[in-house]
C-alpha atoms as a PDB file:
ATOM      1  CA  UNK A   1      22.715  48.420  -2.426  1.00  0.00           C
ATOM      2  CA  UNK A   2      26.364  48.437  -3.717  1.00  0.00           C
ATOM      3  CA  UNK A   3      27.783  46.722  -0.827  1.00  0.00           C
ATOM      4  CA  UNK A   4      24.803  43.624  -1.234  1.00  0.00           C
ATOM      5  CA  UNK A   5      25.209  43.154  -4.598  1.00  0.00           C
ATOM      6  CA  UNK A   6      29.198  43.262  -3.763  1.00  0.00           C
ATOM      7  CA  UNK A   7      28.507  40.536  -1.165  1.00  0.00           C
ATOM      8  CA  UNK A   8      26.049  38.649  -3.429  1.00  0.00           C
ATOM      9  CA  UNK A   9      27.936  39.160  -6.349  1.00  0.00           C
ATOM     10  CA  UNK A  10      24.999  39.961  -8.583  1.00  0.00           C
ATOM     11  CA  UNK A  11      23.922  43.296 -10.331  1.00  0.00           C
ATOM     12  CA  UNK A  12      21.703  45.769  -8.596  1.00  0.00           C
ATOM     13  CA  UNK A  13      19.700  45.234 -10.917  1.00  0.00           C
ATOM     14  CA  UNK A  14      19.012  42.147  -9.963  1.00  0.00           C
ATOM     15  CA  UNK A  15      18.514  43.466  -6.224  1.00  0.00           C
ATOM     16  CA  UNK A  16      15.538  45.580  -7.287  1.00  0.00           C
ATOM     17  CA  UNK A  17      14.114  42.607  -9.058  1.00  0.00           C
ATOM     18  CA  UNK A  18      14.508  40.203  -5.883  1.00  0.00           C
ATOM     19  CA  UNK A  19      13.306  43.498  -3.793  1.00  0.00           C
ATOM     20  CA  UNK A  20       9.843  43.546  -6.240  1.00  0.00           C
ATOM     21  CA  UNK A  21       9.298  40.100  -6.963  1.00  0.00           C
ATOM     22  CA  UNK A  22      10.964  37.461  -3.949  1.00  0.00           C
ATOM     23  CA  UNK A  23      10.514  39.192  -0.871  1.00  0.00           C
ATOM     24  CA  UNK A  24      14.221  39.946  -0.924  1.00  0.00           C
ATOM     25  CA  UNK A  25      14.917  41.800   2.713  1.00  0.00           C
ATOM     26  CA  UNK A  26      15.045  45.250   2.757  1.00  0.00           C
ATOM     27  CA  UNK A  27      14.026  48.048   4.078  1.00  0.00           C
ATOM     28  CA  UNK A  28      12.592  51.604   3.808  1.00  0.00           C
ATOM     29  CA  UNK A  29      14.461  54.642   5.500  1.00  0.00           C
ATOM     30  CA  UNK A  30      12.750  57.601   3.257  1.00  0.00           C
ATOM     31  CA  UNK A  31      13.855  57.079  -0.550  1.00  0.00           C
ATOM     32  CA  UNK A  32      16.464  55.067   0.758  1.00  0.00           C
ATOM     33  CA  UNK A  33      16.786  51.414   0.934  1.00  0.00           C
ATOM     34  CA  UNK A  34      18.394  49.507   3.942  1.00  0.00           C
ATOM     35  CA  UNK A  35      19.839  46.410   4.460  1.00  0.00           C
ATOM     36  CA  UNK A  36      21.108  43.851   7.246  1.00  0.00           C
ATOM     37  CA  UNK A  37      23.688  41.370   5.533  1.00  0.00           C
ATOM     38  CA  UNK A  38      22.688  38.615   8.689  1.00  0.00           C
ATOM     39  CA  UNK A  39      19.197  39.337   7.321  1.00  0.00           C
ATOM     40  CA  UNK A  40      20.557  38.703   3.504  1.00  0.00           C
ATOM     41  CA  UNK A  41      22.070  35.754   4.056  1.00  0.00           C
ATOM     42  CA  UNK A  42      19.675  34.195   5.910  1.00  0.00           C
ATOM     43  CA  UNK A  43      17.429  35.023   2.791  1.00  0.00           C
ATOM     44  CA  UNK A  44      20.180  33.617   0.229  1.00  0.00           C
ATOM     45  CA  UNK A  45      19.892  30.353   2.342  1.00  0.00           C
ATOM     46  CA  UNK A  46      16.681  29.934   2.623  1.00  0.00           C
ATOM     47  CA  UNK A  47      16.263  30.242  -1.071  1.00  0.00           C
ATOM     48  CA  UNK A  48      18.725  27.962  -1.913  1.00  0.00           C
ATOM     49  CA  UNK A  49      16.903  25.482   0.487  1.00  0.00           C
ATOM     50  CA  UNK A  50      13.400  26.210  -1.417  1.00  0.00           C
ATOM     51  CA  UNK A  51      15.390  25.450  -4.873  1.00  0.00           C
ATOM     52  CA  UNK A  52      16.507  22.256  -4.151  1.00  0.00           C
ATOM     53  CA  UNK A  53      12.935  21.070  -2.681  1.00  0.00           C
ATOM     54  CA  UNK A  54      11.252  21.970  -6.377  1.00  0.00           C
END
């Protein structure tokens, strides 16, 4: 999670909120979280796209 919010720039914090509440991409190895940064950005973009249709 480090390393995203690194890349993202945002608080892990905000991660877990994204995880719970936007479908954010991640996923599930045990108690552990995983994450693919092609997956990530893909996500970033696609929101961005859904932001400016509103």
């Amino acid at each position: 999670m480090e390393d995203v919010s690194q890349h993202l720039k945002v608080n892990k914090e905000t991660i877990r909120r994204w995880i719970k509440t936007q479908d954010f991409p991640a996923h599930r190895a045990g108690n552990l979280l995983r994450f693919k940064l092609s997956e990530v950005d893909a996500w970033v973009r696609q929101s961005s796209t859904d932001n400016e249709t509103d």
